[in-house]
Protein backbone atom coordinates (compact mmCIF):
# COMPACT_ATOMS: atom_id res chain seq x y z
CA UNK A 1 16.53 14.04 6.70
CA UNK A 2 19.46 11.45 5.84
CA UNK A 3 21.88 12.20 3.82
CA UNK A 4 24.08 9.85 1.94
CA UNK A 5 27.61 8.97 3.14
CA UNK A 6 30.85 9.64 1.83
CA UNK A 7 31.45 6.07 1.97
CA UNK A 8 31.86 3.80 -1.43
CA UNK A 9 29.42 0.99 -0.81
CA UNK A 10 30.32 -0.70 -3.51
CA UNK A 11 34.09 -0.98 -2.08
CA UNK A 12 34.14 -4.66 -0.61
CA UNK A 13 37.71 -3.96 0.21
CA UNK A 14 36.64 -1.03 2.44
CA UNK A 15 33.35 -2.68 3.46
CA UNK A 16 36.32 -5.98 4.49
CA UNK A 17 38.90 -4.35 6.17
CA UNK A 18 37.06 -1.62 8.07
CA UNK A 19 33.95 -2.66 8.37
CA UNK A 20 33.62 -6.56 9.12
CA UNK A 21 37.22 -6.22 10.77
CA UNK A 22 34.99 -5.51 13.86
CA UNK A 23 33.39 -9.33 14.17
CA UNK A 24 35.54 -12.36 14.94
CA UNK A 25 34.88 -13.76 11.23
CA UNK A 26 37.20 -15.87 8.71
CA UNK A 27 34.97 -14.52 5.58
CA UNK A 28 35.27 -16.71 2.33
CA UNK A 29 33.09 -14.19 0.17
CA UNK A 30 31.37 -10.97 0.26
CA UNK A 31 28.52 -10.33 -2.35
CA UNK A 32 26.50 -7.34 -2.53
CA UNK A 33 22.51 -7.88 -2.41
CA UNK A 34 21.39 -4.38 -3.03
CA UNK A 35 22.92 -0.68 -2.74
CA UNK A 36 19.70 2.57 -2.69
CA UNK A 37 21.46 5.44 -3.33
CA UNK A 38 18.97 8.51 -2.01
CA UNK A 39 18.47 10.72 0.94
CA UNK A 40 17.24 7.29 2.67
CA UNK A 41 20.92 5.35 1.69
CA UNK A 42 21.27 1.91 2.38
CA UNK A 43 23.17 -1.32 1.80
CA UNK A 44 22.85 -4.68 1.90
CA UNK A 45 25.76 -7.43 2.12
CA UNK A 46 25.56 -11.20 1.92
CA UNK A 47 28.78 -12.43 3.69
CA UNK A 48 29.98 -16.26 3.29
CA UNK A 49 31.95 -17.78 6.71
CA UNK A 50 33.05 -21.35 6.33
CA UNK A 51 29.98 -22.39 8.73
CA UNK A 52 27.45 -19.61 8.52
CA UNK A 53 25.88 -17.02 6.05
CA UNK A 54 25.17 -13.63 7.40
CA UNK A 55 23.46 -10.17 6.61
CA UNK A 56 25.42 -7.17 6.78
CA UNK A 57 22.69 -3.93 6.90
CA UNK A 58 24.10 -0.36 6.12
CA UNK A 59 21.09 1.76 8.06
CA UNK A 60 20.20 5.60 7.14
CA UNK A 61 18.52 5.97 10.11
CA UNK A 62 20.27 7.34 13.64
CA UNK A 63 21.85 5.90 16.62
CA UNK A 64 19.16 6.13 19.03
CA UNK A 65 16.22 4.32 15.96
CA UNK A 66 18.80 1.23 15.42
CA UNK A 67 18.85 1.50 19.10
CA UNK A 68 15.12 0.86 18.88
CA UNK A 69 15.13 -1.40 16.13
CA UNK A 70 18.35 -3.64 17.50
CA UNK A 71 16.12 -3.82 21.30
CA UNK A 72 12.78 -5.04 19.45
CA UNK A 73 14.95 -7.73 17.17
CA UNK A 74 16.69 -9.05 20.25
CA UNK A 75 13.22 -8.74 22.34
CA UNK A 76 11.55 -10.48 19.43
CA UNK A 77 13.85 -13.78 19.34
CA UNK A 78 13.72 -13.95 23.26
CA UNK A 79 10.35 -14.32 22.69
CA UNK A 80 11.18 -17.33 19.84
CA UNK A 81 10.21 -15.15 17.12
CA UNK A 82 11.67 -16.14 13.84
CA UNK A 83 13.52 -12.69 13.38
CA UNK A 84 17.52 -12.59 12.26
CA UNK A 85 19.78 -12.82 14.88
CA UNK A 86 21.75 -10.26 15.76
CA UNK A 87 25.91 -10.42 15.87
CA UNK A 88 27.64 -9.24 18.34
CA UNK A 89 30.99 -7.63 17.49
CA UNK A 90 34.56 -8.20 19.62
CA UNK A 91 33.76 -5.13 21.62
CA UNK A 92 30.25 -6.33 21.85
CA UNK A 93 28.63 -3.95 20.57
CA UNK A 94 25.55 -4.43 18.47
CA UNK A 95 26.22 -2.20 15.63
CA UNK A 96 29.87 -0.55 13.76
CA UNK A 97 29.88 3.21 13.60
CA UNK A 98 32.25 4.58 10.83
CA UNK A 99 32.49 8.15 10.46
CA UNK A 100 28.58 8.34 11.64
CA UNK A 101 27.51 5.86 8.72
CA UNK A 102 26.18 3.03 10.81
CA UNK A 103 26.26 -1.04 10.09
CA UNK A 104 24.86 -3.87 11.80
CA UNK A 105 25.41 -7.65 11.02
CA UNK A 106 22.34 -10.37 11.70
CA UNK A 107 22.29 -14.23 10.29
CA UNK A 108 20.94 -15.00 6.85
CA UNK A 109 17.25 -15.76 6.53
CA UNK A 110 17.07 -18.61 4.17
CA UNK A 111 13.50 -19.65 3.17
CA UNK A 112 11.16 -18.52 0.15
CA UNK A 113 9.27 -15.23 0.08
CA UNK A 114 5.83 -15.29 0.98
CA UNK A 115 3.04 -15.92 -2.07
CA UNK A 116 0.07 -14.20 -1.32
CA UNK A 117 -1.38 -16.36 -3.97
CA UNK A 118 -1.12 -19.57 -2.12
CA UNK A 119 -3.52 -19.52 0.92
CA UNK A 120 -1.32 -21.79 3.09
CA UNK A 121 1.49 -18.99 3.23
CA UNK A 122 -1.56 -16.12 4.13
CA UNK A 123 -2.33 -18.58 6.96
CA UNK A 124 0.57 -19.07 8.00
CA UNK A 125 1.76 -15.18 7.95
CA UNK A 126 -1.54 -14.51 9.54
CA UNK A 127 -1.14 -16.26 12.59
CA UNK A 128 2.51 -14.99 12.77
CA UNK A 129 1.70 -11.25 12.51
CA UNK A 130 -1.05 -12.43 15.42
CA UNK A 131 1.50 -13.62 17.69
CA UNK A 132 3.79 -10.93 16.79
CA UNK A 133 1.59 -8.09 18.31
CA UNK A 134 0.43 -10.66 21.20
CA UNK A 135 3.80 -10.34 22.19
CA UNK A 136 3.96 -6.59 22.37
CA UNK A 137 1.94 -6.64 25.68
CA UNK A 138 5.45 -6.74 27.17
CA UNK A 139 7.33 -5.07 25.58
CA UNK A 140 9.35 -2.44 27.76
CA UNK A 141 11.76 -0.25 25.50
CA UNK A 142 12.92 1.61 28.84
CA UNK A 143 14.72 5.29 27.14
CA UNK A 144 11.16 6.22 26.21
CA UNK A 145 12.45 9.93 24.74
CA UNK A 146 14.21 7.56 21.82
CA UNK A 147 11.12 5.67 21.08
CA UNK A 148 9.75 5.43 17.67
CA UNK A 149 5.85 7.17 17.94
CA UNK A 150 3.44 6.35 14.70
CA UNK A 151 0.26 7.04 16.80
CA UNK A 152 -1.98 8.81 14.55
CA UNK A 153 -5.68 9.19 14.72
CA UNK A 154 -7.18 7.94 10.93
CA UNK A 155 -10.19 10.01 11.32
CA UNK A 156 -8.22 13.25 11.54
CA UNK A 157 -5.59 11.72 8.60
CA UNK A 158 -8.32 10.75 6.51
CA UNK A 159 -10.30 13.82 6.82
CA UNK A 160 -7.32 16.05 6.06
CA UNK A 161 -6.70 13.73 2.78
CA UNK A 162 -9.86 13.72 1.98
CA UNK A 163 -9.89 17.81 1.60
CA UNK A 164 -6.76 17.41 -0.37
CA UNK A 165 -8.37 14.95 -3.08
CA UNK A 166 -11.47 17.53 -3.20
CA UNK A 167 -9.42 19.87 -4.08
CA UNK A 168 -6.95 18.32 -6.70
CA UNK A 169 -11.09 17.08 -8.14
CA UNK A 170 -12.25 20.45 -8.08
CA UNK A 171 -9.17 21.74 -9.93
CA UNK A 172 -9.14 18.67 -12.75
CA UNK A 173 -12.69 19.13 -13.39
CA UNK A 174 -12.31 23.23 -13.70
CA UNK A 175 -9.07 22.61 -16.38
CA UNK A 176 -10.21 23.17 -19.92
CA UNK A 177 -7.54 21.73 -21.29
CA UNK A 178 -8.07 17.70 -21.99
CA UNK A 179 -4.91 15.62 -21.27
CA UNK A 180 -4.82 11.56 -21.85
CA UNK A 181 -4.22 11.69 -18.21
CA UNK A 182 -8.66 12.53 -17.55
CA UNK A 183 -9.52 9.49 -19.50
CA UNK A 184 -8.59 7.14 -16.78
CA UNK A 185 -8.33 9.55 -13.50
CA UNK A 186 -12.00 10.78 -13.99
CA UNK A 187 -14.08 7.53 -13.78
CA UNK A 188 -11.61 6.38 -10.70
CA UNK A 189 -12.47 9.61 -8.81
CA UNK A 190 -16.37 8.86 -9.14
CA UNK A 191 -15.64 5.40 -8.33
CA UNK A 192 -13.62 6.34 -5.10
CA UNK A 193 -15.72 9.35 -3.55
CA UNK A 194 -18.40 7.37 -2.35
CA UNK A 195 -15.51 4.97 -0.43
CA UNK A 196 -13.43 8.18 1.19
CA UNK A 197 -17.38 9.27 2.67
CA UNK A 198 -17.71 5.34 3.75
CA UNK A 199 -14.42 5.65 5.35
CA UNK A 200 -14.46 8.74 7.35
CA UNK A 201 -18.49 7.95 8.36
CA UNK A 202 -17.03 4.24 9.68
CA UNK A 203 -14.11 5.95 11.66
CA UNK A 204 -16.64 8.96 13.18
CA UNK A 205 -18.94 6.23 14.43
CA UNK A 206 -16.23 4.64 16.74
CA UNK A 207 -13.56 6.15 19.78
CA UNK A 208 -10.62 5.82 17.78
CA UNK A 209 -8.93 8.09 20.53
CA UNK A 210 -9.53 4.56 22.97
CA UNK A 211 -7.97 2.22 20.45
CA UNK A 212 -4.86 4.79 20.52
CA UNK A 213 -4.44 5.34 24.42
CA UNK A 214 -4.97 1.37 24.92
CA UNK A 215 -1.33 1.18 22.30
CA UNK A 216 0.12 3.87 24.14
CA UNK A 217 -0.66 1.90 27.55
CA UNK A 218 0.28 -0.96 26.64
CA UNK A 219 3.81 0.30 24.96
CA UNK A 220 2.40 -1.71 21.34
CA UNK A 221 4.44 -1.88 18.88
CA UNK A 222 4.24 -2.32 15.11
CA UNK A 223 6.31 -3.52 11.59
CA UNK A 224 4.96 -1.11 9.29
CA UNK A 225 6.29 -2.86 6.56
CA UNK A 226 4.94 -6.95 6.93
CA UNK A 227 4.87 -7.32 3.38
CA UNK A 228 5.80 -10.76 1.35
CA UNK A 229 9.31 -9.37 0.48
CA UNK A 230 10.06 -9.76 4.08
CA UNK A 231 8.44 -12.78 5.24
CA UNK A 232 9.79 -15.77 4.34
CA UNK A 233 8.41 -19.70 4.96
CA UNK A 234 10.70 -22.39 5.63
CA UNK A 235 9.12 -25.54 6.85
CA UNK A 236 5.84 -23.87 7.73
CA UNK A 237 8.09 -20.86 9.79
CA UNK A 238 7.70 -17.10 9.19
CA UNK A 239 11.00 -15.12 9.30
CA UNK A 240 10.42 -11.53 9.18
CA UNK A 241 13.07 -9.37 8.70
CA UNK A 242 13.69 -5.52 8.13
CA UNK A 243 12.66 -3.49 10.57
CA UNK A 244 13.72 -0.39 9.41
CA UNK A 245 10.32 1.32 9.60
CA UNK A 246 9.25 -0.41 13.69
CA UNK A 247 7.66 1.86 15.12
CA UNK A 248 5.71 2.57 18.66
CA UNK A 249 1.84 2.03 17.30
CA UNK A 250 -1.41 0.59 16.82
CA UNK A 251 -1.15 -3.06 15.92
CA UNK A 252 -4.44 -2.64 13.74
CA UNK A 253 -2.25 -0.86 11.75
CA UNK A 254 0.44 -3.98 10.34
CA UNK A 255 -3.51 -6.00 9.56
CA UNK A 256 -4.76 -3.05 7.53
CA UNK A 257 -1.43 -2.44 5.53
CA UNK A 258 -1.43 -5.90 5.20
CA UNK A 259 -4.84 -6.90 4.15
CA UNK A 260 -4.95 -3.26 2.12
CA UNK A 261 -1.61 -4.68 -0.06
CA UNK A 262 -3.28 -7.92 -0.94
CA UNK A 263 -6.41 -6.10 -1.86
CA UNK A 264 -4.94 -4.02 -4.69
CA UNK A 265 -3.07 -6.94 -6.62
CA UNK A 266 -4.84 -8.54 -9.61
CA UNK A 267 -5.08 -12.29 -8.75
CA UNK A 268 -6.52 -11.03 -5.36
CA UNK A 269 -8.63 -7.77 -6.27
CA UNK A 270 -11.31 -7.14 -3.46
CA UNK A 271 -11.67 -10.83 -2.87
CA UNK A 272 -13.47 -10.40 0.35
CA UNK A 273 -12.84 -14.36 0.77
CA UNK A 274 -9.10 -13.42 1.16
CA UNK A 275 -9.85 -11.01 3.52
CA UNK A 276 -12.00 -12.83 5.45
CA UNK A 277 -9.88 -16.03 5.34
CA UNK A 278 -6.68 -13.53 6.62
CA UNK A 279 -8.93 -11.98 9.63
CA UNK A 280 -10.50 -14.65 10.72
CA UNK A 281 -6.65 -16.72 10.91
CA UNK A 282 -5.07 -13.56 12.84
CA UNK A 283 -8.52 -13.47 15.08
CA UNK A 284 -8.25 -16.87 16.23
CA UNK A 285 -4.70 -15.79 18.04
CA UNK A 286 -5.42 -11.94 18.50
CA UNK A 287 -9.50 -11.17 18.45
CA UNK A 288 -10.44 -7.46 17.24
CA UNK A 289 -13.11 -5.76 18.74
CA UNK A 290 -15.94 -4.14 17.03
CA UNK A 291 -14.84 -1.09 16.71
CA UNK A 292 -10.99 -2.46 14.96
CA UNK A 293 -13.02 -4.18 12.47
CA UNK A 294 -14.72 -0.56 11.44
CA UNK A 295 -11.66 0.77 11.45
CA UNK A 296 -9.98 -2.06 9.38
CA UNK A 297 -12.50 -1.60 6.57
CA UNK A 298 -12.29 2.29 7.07
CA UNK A 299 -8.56 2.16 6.38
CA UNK A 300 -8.90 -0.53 3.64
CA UNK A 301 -10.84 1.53 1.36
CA UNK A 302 -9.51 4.98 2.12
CA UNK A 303 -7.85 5.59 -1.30
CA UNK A 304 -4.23 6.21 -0.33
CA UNK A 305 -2.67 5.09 -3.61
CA UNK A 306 -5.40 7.48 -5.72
CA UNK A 307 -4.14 10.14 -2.69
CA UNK A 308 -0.62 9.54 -3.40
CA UNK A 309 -0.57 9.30 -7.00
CA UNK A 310 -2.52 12.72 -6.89
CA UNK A 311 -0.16 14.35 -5.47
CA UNK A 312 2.58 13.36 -7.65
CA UNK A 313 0.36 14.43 -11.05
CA UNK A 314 0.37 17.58 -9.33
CA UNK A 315 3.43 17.82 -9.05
CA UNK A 316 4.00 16.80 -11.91
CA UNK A 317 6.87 14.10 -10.92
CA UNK A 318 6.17 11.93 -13.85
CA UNK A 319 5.13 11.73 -17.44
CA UNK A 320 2.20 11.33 -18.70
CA UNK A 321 2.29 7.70 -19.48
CA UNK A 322 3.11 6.62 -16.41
CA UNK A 323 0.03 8.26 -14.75
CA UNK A 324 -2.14 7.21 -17.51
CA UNK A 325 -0.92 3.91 -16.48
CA UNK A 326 -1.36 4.67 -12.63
CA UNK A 327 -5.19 5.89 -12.90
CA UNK A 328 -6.06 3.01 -15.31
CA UNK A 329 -4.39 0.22 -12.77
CA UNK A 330 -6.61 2.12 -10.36
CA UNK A 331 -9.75 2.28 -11.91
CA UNK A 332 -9.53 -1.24 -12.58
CA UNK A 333 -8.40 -2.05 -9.01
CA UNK A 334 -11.75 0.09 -7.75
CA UNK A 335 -14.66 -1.29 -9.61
CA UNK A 336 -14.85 -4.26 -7.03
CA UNK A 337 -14.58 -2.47 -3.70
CA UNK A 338 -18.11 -1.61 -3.44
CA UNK A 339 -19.16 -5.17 -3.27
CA UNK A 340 -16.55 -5.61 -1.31
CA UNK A 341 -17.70 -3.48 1.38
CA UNK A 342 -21.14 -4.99 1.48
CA UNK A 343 -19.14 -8.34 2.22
CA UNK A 344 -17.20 -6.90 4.88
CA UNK A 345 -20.14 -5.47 6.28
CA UNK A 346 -22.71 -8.06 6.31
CA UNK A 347 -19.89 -10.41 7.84
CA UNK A 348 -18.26 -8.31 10.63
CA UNK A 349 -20.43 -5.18 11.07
């Protein structure tokens, strides 16, 4: 686990002198863009040169994942990616290392974040995230024993999450005691039940083991975190950025986070026409077999937010109004899906 440094982040003095000391920069300004204090820590700097803007990224992750991360940015804009550039220090060196807190500097993305609402920015993040994993047939990350490894089969994740729910079910219905909290979380357990039985009968139907070994093969690797608030669109370019969470994986896996984060907003609820107008933009670059597209919808209406929030009413790490706002958001969010999957499958499947 990370811990959080000894360092004051919010010291641009310190953050000046010992920090950006390292690069051959005549900084005009230093502004900070956001500090997380937690186990995770991290920082974010936008520094002002009299020519350039640039990104300086306090990690909480160690050497040998910026390692990983640093390779796949640098492999990424051989490949003319849009992805920051990264800045060499005078050493050059990729990153700083002071007292084992870890900083890296990159160029400034400039651009607007993604809209999910506006269909020209889904095609055009689409057909990024298409040629994104195209690229990842070559990718070669050579110290294989510091590699980032997500592979995980869904079946066996599912299944196990799927025991959990039953038994945080069996253990609401069995409580005598009425809380605000059963007005909105029983309905949205009887509306997602029938989806976690879709799910797992979808992913038992197809070799998910073969759609693993084929990413292991072939080295794939994956975002895990291609959300709007890092894509952004300047004159019809996508520039990703953070890449904190890259990882060694399935490249399903960035479409169905994707696709699954559009799904649960309002304006785009179960909109199969979103879906369909996302896959069939990504296809045209990187085609999905038969089997992907089972396990797309499998993963899409797995419950993981009803999972998640689950486990935080049992452990009670909240109050009751925010779960009673939680469960009602996801009841709401659920009543589509079934027609949904009918879409999906008289389309695809």
């Amino acid at each position: 686990m990370s811990v959080a440094s000894n360092i004051d982040l919010t010291d641009l003095n310190f953050i000046k002198e010992h920090i950006l000391s390292h690069y051959d920069l005549e900084i005009n300004h230093i502004e900070i863009i956001k500090i997380k204090k937690s186990d995770k820590e991290r920082a974010i700097y936008k520094v002002t040169t009299p020519h350039f803007d640039y990104c300086l990224k306090k990690v909480y992750y160690s050497v040998h994942d910026l390692e990983f991360v640093l390779y796949l940015m640098e492999y990424l804009k051989n490949k003319h990616m849009n992805v920051p550039e990264i800045i060499r220090t005078k050493k050059q060196t990729l990153f700083v290392c002071h007292n084992h807190v870890l900083f890296f500097l990159m160029t400034w993305i400039k651009g607007i974040k993604c809209n999910y609402d506006h269909m020209p920015h889904l095609q055009l993040i689409a057909q990024n995230l298409a040629r994104f994993h195209q690229h990842g047939s070559g990718f070669n990350y050579l110290p294989k024993a510091k590699n980032r490894y997500n592979y995980c089969n869904w079946y066996h994740d599912f299944h196990n999450k799927a025991g959990k729910l039953l038994k945080f079910r069996d253990s609401i219905y069995s409580d005598y005691r009425f809380s605000l909290v059963h007005e909105p979380l029983f309905p949205v357990l009887q509306l997602e039940f029938p989806a976690i039985i879709k799910s797992l009968s979808l992913l038992s139907a197809i070799d998910f083991d073969r759609i693993l070994k084929k990413a292991v093969v072939e080295n794939r690797y994956c975002h895990l975190d291609y959300v709007n608030k890092n894509l952004y669109i300047d004159n019809d370019k996508v520039y990703m950025i953070d890449f904190d969470r890259a990882k060694l994986d399935i490249p399903l896996h960035d479409l169905s986070s994707l696709l699954r984060r559009i799904m649960y907003r309002s304006n785009t609820n179960w909109n199969f026409h979103v879906a369909r107008y996302v896959i069939d933009t990504y296809e045209e670059i990187n085609p999905l077999t038969l089997d992907e597209k089972k396990a797309l919808l499998a993963f899409l209406i797995f419950p993981e937010k009803l999972y998640k929030e689950a486990r935080r009413f049992m452990g009670n790490e909240g109050d009751e109004t925010y779960f009673i706002e939680r469960f009602l958001k996801l009841k709401n969010c659920s009543a589509r899906k079934e027609q949904f999957i009918q879409e999906f499958e008289n389309h695809y499947l």
